[in-house]
Protein backbone atom coordinates (compact mmCIF):
# COMPACT_ATOMS: atom_id res chain seq x y z
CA UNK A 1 223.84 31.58 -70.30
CA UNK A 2 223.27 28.07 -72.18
CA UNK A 3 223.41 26.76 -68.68
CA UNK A 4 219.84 28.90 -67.67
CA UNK A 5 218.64 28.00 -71.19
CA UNK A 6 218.52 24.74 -71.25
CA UNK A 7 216.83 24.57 -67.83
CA UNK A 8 214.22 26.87 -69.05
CA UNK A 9 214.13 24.42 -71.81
CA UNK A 10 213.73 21.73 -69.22
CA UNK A 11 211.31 22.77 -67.21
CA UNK A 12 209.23 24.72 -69.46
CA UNK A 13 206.17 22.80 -69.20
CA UNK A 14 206.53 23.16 -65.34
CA UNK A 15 207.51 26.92 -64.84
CA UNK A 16 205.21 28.50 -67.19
CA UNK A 17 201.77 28.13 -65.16
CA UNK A 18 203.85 29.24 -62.03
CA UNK A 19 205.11 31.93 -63.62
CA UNK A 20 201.80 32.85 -64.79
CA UNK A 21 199.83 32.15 -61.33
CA UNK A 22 202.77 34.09 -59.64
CA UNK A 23 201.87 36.95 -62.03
CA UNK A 24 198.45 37.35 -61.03
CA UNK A 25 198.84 36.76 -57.74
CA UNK A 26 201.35 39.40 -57.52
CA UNK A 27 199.56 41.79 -59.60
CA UNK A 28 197.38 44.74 -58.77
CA UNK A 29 194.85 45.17 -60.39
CA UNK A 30 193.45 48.54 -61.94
CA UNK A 31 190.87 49.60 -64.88
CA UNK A 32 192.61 50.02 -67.52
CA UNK A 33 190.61 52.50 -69.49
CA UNK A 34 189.37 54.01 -66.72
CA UNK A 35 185.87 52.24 -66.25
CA UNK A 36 184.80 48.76 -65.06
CA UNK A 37 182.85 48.35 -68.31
CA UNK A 38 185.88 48.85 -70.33
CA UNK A 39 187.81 46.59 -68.52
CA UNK A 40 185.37 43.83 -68.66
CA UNK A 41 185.04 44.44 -72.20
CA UNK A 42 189.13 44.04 -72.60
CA UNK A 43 189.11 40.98 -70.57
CA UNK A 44 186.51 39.10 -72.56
CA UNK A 45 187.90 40.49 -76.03
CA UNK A 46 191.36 39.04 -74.48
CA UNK A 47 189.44 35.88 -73.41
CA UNK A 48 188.13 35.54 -76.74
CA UNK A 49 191.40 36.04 -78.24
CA UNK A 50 192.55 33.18 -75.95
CA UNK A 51 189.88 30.45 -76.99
CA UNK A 52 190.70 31.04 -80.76
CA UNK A 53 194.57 30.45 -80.17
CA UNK A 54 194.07 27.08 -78.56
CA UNK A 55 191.43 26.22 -80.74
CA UNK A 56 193.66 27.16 -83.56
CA UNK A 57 196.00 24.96 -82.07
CA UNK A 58 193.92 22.39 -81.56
CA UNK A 59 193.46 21.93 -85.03
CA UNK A 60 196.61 22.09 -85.97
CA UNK A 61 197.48 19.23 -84.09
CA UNK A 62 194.38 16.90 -84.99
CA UNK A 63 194.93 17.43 -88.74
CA UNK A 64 198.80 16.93 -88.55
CA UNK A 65 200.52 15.01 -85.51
CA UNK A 66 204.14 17.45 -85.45
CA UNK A 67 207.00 14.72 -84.07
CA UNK A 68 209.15 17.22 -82.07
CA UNK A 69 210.73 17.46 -78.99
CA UNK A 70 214.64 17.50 -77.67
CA UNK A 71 217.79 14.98 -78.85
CA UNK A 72 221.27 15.14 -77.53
CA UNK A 73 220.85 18.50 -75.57
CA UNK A 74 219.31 19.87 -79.14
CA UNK A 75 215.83 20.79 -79.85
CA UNK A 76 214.81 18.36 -82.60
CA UNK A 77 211.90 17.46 -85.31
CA UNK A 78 212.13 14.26 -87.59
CA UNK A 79 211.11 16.72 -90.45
CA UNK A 80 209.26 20.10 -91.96
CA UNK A 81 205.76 19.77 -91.59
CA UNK A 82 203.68 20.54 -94.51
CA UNK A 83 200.41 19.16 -93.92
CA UNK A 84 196.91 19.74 -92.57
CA UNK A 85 196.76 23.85 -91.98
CA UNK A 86 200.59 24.11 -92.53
CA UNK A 87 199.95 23.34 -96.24
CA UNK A 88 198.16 26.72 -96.44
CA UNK A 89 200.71 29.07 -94.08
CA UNK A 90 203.92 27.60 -93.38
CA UNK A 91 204.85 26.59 -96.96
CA UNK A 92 203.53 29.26 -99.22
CA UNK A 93 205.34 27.96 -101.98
CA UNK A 94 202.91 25.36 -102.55
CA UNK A 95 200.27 27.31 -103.78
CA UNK A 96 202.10 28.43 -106.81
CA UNK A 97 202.11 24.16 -108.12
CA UNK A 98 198.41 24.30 -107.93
């Protein structure tokens, strides 16, 4: 099992858009509420859903630069991040000092 793990860990970046093309590819499609209107509807409300994630993430990552990654075979970050939007969800502690 650690074996499989850390080549999922390896290769994340790499399998995760296959997996995901492989996915729809694969798929068959159907309405899910029963209508092509619905359906539409889902997708954009998913699609929407999608674009505030990233841009979520975005944000995250221009206010604060997060120093992570892997060392020795062990996932790894130089320290807790507590800045830019983490200062406001990650560490709720903080609000109490001020």
């Amino acid at each position: 099992m650690i074996a499989i793990g850390q080549f999922f860990f390896r290769f994340r970046n790499a399998l995760f858009p296959l997996i995901v093309l492989a996915a729809v590819l694969l798929a068959r499609p159907h309405y899910s509420f029963g209508s092509e209107a619905m359906d539409l509807l889902v997708d954009l409300l998913g699609i929407a859903i999608i674009f505030a994630g990233q841009t979520l993430r975005v944000i995250t990552i221009g206010y604060e630069y997060i120093r992570r990654g892997g060392r020795d075979g062990q996932v790894y970050a130089k320290d807790l991040v507590q800045g830019g939007i983490f200062a406001h969800c990650r560490t709720p502690f903080t609000w109490a000092i001020f």
